[in-house]
N, C-alpha and C. Protein backbone atom coordinates (compact mmCIF):
# COMPACT_ATOMS: atom_id res chain seq x y z
N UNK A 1 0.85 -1.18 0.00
CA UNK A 1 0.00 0.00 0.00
C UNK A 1 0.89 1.23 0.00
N UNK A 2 0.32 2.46 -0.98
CA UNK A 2 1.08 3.23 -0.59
C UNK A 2 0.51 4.79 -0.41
N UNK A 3 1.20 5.67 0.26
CA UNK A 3 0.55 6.80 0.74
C UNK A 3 0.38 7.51 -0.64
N UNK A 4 -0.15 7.95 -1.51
CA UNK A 4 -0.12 8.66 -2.19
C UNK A 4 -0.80 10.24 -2.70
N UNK A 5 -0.15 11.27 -3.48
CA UNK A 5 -0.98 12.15 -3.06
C UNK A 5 -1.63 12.20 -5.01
N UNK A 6 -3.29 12.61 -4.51
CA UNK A 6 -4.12 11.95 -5.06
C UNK A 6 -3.60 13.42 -6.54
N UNK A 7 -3.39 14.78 -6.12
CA UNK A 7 -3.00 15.44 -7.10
C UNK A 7 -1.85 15.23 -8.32
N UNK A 8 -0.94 14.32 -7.99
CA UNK A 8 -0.45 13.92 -8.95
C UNK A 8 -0.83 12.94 -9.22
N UNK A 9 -1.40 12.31 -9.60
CA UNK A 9 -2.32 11.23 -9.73
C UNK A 9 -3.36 11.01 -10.73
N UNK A 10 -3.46 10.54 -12.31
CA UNK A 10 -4.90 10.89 -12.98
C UNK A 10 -5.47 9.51 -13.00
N UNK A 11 -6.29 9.33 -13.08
CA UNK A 11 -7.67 8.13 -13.17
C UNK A 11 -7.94 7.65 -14.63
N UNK A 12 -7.40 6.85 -15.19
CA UNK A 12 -7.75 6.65 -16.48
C UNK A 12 -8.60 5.78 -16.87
N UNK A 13 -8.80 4.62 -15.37
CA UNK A 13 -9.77 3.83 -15.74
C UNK A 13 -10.18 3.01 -15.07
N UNK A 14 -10.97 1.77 -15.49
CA UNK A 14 -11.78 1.26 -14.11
C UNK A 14 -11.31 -0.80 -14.49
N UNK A 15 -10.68 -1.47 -13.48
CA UNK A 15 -10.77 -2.81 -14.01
C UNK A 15 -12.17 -3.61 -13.82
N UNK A 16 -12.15 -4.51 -15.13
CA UNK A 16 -13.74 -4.46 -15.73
C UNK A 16 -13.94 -5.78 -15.05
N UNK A 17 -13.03 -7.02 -15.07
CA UNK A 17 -13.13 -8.16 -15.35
C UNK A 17 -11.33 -9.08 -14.89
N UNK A 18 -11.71 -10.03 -14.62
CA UNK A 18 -10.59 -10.85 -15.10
C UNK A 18 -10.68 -11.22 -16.93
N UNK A 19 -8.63 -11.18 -17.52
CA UNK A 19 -9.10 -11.67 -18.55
C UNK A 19 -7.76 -13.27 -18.70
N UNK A 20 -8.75 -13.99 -19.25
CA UNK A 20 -7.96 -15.35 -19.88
C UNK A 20 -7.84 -16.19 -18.56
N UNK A 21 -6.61 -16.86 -17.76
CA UNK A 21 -6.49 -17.76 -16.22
C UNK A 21 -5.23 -16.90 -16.10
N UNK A 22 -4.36 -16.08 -16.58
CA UNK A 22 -2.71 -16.04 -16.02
C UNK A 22 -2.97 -14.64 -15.07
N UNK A 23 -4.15 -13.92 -15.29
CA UNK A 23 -3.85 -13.01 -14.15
C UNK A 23 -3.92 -11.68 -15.03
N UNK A 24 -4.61 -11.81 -15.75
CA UNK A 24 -4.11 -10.17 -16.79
C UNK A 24 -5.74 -9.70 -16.78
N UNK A 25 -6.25 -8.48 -16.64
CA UNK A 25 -7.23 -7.83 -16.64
C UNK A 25 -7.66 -6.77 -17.72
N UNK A 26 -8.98 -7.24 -17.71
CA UNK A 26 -9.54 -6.34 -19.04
C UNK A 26 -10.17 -4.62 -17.91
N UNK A 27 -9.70 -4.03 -18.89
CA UNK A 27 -9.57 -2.31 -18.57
C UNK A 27 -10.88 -1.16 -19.30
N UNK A 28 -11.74 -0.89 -18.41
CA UNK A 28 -12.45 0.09 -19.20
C UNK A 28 -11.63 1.65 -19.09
N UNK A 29 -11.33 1.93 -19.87
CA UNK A 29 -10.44 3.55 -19.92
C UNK A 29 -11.80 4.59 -20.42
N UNK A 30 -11.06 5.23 -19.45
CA UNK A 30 -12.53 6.64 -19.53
C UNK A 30 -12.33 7.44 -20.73
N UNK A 31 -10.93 7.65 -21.40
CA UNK A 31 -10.69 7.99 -23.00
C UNK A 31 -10.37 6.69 -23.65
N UNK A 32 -11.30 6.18 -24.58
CA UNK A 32 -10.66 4.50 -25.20
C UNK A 32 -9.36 5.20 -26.09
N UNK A 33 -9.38 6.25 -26.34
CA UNK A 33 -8.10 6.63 -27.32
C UNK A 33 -6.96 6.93 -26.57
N UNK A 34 -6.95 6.60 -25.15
CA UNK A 34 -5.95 7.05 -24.64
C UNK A 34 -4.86 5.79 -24.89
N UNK A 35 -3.08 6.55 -25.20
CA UNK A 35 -2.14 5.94 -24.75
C UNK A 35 -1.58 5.54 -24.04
N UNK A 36 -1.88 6.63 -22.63
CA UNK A 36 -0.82 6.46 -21.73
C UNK A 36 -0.13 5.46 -21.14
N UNK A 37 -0.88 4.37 -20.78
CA UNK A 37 -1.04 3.36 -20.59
C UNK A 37 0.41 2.77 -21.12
N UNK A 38 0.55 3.11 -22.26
CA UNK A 38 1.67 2.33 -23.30
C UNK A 38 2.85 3.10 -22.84
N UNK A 39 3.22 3.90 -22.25
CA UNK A 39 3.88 4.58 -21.42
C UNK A 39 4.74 4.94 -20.23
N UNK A 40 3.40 3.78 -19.57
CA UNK A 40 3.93 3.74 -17.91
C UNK A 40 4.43 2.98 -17.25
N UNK A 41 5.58 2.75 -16.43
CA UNK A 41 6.35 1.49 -16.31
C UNK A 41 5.31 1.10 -15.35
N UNK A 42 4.64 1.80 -13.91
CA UNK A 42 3.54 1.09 -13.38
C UNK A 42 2.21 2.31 -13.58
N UNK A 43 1.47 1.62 -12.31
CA UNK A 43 0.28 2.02 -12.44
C UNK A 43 -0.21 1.97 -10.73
N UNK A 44 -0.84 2.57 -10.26
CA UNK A 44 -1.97 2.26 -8.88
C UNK A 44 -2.98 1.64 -8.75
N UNK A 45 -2.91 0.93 -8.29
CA UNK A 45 -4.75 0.27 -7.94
C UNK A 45 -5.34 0.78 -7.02
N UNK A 46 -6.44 1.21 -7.17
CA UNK A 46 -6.92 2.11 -5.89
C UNK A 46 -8.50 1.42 -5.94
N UNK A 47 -8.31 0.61 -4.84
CA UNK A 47 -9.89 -0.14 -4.34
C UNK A 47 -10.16 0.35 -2.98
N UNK A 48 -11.14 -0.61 -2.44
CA UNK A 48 -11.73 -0.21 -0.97
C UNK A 48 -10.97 -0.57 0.21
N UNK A 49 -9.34 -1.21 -0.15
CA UNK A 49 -8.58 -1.87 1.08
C UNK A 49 -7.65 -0.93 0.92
N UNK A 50 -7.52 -0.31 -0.12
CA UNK A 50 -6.27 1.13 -0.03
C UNK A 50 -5.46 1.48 -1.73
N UNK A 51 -4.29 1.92 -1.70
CA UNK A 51 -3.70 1.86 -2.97
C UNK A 51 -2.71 1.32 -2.98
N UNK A 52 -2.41 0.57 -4.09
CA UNK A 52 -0.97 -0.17 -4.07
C UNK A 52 -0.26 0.20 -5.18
N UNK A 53 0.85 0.70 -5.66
CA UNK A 53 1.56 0.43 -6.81
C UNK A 53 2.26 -0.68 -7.61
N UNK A 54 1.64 -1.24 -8.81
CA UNK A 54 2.21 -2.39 -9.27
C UNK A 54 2.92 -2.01 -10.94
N UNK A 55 4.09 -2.74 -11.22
CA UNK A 55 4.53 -2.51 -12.48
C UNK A 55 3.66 -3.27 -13.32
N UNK A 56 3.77 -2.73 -14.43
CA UNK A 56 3.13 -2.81 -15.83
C UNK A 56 4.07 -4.06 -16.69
N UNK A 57 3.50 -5.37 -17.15
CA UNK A 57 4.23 -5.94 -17.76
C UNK A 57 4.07 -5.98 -19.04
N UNK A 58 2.31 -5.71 -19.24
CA UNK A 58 2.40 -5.55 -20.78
C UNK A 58 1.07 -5.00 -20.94
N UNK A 59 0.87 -4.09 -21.97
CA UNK A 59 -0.65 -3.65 -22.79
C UNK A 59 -0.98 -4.37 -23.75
N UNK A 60 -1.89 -4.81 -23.76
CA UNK A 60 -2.45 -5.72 -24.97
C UNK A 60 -3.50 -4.83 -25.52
N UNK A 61 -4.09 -4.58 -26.87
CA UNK A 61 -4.86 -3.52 -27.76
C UNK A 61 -5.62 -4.51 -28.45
N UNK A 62 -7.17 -4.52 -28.31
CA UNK A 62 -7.45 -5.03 -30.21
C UNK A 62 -8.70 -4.35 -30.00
N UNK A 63 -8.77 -3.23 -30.92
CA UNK A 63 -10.43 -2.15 -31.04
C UNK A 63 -9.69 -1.52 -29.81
N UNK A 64 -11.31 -1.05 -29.17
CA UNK A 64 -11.11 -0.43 -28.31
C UNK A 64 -11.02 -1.07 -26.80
N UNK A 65 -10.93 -2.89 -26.86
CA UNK A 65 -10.61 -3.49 -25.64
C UNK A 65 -9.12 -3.33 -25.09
N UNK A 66 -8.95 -2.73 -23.74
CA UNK A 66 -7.75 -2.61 -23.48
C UNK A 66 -7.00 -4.16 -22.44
N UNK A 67 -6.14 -4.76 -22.59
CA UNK A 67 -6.16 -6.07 -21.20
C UNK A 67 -4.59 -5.44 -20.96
N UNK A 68 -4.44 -5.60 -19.70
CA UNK A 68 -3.21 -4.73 -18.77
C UNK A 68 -3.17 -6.11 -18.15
N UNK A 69 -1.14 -6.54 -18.04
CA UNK A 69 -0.68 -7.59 -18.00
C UNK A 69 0.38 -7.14 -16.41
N UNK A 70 -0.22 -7.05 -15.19
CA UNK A 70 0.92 -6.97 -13.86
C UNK A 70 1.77 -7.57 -13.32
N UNK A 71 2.66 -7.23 -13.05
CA UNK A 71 3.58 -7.90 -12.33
C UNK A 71 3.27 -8.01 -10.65
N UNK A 72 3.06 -9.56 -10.60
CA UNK A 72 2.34 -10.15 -9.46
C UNK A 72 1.08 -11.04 -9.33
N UNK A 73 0.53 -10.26 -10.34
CA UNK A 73 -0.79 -11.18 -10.90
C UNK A 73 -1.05 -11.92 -11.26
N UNK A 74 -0.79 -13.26 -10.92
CA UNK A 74 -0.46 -14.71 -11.43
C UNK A 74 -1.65 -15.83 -11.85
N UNK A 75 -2.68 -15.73 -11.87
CA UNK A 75 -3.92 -15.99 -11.83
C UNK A 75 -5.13 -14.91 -11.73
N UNK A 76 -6.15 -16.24 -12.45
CA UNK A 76 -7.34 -15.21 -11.93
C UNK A 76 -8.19 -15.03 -11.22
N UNK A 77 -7.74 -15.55 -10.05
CA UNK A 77 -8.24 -15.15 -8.75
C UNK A 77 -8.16 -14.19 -8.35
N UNK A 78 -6.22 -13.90 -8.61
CA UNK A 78 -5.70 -12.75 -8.19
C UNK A 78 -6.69 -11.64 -9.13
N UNK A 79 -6.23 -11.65 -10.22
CA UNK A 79 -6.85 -10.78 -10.83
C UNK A 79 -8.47 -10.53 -10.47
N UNK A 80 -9.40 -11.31 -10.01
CA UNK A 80 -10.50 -11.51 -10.02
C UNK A 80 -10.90 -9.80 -8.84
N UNK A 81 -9.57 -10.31 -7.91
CA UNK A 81 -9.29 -9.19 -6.27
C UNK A 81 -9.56 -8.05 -7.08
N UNK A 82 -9.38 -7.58 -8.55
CA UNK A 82 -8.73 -6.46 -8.70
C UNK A 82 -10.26 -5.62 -9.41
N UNK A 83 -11.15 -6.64 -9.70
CA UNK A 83 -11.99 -5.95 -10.34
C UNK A 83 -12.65 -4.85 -9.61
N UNK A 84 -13.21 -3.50 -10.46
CA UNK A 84 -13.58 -2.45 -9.91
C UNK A 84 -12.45 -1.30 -9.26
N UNK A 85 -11.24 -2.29 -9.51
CA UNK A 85 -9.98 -1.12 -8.89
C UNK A 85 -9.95 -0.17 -10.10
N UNK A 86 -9.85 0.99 -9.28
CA UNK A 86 -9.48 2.38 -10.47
C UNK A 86 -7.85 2.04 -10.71
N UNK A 87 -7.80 2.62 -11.55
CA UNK A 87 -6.46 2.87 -11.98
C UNK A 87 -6.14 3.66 -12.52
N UNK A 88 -4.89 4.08 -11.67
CA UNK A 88 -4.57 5.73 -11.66
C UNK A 88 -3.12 5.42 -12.37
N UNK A 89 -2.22 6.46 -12.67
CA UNK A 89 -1.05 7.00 -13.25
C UNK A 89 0.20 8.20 -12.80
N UNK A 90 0.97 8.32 -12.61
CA UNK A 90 1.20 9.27 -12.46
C UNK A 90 0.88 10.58 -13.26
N UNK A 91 1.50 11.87 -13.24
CA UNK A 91 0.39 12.86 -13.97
C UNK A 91 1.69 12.41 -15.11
N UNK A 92 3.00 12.68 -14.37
CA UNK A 92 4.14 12.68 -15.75
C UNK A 92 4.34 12.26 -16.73
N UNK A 93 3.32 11.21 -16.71
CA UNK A 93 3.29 10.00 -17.82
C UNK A 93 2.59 10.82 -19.00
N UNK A 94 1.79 11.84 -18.73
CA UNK A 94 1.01 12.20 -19.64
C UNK A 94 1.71 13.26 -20.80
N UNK A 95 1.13 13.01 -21.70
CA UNK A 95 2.06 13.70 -22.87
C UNK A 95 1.43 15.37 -22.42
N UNK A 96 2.47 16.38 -22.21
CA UNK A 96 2.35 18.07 -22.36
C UNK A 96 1.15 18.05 -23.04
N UNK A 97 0.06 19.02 -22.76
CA UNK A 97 -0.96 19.33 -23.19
C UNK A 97 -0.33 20.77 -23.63
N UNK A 98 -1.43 21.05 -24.93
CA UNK A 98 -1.11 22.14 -26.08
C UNK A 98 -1.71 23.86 -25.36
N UNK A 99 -1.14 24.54 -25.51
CA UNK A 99 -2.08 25.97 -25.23
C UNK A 99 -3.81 25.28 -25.38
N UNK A 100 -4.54 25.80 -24.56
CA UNK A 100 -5.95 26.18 -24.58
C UNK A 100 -6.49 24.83 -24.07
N UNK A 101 -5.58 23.59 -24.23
CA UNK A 101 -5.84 22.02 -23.80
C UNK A 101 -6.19 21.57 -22.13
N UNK A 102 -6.84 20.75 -21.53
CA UNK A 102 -7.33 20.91 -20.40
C UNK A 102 -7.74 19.36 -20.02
N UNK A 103 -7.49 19.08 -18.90
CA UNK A 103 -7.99 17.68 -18.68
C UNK A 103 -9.19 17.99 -17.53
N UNK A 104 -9.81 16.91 -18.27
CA UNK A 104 -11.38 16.77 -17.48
C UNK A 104 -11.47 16.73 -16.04
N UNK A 105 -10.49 15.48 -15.62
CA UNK A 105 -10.51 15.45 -13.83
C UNK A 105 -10.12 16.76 -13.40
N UNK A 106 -9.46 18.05 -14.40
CA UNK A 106 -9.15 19.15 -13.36
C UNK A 106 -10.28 20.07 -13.29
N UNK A 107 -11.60 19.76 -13.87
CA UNK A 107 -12.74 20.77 -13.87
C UNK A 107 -13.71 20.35 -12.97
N UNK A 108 -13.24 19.36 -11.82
CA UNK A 108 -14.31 19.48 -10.61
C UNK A 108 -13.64 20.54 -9.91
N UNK A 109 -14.90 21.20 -8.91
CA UNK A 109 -14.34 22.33 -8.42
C UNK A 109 -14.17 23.45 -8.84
N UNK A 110 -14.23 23.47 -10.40
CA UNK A 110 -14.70 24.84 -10.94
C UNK A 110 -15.76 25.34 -11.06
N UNK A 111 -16.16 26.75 -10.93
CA UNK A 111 -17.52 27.63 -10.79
C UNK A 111 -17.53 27.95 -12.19
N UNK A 112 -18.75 27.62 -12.29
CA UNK A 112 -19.53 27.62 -13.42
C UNK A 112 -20.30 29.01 -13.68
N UNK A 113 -20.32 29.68 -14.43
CA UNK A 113 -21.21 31.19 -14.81
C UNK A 113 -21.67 30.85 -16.46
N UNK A 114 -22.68 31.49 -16.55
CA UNK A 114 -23.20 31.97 -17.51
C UNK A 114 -22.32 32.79 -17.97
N UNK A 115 -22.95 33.60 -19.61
CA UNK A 115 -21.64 34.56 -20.11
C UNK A 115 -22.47 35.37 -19.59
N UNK A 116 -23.59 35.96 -19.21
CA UNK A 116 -24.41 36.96 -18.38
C UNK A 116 -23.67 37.10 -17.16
N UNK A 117 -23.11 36.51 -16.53
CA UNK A 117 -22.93 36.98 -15.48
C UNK A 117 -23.13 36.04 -14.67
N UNK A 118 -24.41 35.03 -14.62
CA UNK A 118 -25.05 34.54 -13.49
C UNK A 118 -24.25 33.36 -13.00
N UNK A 119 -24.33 33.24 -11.38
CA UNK A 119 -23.49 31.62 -11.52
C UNK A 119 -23.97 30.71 -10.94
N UNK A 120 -23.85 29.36 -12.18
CA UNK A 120 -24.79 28.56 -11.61
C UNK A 120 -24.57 27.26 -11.17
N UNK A 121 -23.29 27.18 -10.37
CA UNK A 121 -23.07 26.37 -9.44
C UNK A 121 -21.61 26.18 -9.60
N UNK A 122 -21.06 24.76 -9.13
CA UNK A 122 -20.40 24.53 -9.30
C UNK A 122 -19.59 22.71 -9.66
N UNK A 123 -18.42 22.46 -10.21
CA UNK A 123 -18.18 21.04 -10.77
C UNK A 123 -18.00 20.48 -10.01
N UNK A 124 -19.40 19.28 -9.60
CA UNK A 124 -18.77 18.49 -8.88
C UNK A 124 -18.23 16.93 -9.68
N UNK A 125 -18.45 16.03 -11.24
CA UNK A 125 -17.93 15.58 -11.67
C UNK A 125 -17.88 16.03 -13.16
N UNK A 126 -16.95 15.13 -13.76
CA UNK A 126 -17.50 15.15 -15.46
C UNK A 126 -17.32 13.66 -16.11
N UNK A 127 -18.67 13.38 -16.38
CA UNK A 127 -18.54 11.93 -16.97
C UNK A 127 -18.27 11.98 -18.78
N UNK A 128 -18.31 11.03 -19.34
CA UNK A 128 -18.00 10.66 -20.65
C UNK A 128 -19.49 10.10 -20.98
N UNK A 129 -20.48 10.74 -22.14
CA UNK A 129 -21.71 10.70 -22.69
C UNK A 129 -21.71 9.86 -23.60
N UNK A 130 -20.30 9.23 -23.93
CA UNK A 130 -20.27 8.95 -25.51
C UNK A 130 -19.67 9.94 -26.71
N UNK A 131 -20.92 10.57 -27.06
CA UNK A 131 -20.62 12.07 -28.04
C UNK A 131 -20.07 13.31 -27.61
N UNK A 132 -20.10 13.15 -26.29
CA UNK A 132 -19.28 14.25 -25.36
C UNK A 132 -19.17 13.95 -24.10
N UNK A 133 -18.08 14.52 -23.50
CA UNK A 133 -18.13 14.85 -21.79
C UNK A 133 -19.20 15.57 -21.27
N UNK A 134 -19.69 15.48 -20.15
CA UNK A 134 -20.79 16.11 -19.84
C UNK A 134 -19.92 16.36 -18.08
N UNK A 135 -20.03 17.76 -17.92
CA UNK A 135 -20.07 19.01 -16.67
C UNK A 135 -21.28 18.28 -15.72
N UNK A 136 -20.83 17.74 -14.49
CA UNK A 136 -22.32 17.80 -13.65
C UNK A 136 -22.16 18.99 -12.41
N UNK A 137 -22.81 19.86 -12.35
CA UNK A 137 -23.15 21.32 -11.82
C UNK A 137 -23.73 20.76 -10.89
N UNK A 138 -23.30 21.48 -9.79
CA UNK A 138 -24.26 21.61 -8.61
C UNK A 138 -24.57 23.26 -7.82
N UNK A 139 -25.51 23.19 -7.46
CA UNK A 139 -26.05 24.80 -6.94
C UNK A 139 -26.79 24.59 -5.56
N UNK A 140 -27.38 25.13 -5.45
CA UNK A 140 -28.74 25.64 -4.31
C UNK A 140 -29.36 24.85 -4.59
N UNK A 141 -29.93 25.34 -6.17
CA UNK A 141 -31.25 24.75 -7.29
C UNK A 141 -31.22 23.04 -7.44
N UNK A 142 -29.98 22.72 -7.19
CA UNK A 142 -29.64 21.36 -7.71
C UNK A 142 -28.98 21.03 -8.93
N UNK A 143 -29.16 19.88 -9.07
CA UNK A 143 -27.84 19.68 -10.05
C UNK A 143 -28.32 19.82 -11.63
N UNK A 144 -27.41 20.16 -12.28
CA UNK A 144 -27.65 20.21 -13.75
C UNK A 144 -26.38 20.18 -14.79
N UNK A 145 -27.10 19.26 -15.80
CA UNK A 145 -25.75 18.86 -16.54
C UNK A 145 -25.73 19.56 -17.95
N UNK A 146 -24.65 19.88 -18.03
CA UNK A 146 -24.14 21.09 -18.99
C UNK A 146 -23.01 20.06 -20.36
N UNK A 147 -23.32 19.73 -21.44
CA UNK A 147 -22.26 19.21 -22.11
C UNK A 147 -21.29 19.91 -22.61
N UNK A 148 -20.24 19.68 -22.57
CA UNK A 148 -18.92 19.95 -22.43
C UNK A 148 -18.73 19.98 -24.13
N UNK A 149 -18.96 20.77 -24.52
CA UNK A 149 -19.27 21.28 -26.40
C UNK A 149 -18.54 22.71 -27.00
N UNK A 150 -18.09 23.05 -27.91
CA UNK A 150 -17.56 24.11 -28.08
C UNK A 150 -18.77 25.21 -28.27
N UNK A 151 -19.80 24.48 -28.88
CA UNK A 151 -20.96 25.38 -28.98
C UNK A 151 -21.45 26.44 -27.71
N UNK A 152 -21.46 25.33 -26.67
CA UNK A 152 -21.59 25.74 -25.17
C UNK A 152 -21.39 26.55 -24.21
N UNK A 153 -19.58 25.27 -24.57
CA UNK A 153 -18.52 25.94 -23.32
C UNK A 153 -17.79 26.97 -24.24
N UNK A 154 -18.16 28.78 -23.53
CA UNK A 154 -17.32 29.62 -23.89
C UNK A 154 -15.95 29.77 -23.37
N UNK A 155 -15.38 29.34 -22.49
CA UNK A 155 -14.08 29.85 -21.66
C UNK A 155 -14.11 28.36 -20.70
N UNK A 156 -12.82 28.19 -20.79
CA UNK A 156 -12.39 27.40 -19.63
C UNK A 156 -11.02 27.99 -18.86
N UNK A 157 -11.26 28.78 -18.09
CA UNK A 157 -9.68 29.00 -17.16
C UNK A 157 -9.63 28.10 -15.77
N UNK A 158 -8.60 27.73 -16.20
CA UNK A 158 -8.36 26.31 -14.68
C UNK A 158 -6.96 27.84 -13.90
N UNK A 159 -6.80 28.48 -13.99
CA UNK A 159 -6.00 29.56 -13.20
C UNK A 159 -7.21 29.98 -12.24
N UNK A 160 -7.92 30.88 -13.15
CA UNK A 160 -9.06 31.64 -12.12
C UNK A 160 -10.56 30.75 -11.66
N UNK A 161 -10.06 29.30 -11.78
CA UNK A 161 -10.96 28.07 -11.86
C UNK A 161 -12.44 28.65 -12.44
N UNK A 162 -12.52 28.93 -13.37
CA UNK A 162 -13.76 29.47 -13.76
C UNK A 162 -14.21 28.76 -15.37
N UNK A 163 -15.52 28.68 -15.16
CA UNK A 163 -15.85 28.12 -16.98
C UNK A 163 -17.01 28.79 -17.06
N UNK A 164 -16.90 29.37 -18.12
CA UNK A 164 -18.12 30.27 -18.53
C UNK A 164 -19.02 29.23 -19.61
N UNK A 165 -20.47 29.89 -19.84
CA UNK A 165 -20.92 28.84 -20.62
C UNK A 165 -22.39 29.76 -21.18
N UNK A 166 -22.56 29.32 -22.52
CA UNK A 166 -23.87 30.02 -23.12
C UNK A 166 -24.99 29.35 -22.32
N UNK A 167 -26.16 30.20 -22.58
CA UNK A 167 -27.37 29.44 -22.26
C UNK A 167 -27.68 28.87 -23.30
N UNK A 168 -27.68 28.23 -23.88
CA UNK A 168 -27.89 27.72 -25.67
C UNK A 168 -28.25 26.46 -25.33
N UNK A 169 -27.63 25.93 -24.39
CA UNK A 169 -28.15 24.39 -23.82
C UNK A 169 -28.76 23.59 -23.68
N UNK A 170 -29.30 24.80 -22.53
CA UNK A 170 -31.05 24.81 -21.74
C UNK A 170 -31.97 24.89 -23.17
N UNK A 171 -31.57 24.95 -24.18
CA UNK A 171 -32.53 24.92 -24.96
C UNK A 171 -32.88 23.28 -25.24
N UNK A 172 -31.77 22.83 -25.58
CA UNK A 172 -31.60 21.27 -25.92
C UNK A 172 -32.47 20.45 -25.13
């Protein structure tokens, strides 16, 4: 187990399943296009008994099924322990993001406004819709989900944690 601090830390995905008998697990990734994975010498498991760090022995790819091969995981029993563990990364692993580029886990916690002015709550997650990420807002009023669209979202500053956003939405 290890102490870790959760800010350097990103979440890429969730173990789905045991896959095959040797101990290797099939991976739902919250971006299926993500690489990182192919990247990282280990990875974290983070379940309900704590976090552990284990090395990475191999990525296996075919479509968009991902199976992640550990060192330690010798069966699938073992592996069986692992289902539902998140799995996290370090942040370093991740390739430099471009001017104006932004990762999703850093927009909980940002206050949400209208371009009027008004503000109407704030991020408490952002899930994956399929056709888009979707903002879940919370307020006074309660919660409301805002998709994460260029049409939409006018401004994202993760400095002044703020995301501005049309009302164009609420029409949808």
């Amino acid at each position: 187990m290890t102490n870790s601090d959760d800010s350097a830390l990103l979440e890429l995905g969730v173990v789905v399943r045991p896959h095959g008998v040797h101990g290797a697990v099939k991976l739902h990734l919250h971006n299926a296009a993500s690489t990182t994975l192919d990247r990282c010498p280990t990875v974290v498991l983070a379940a309900a008994e704590g976090e552990r760090r284990v090395a990475v022995r191999r990525v296996l790819r075919a479509g968009s099924q991902v199976v992640l091969e550990l060192e330690g995981v010798t069966g699938r029993d073992a592996a069986e322990a692992l289902r539902g563990a998140r799995v996290l990364v370090d942040r370093a692993a991740l390739e430099p993001l471009a001017d104006g580029e932004y990762l999703c886990a850093d927009l909980a916690g940002c206050e949400v406004r209208h371009e009027a002015g008004a503000a109407l709550g704030t991020v408490r997650e952002v899930f994956s819709a399929g056709a888009s990420d979707v903002l879940v807002v919370e307020s006074s009023d309660g919660e409301r989900m805002i998709p994460l669209v260029d049409e939409w979202v006018v401004s994202v500053d993760l400095e002044a944690r703020l995301i501005v956003v049309t009302g164009e939405w609420e029409a949808q």
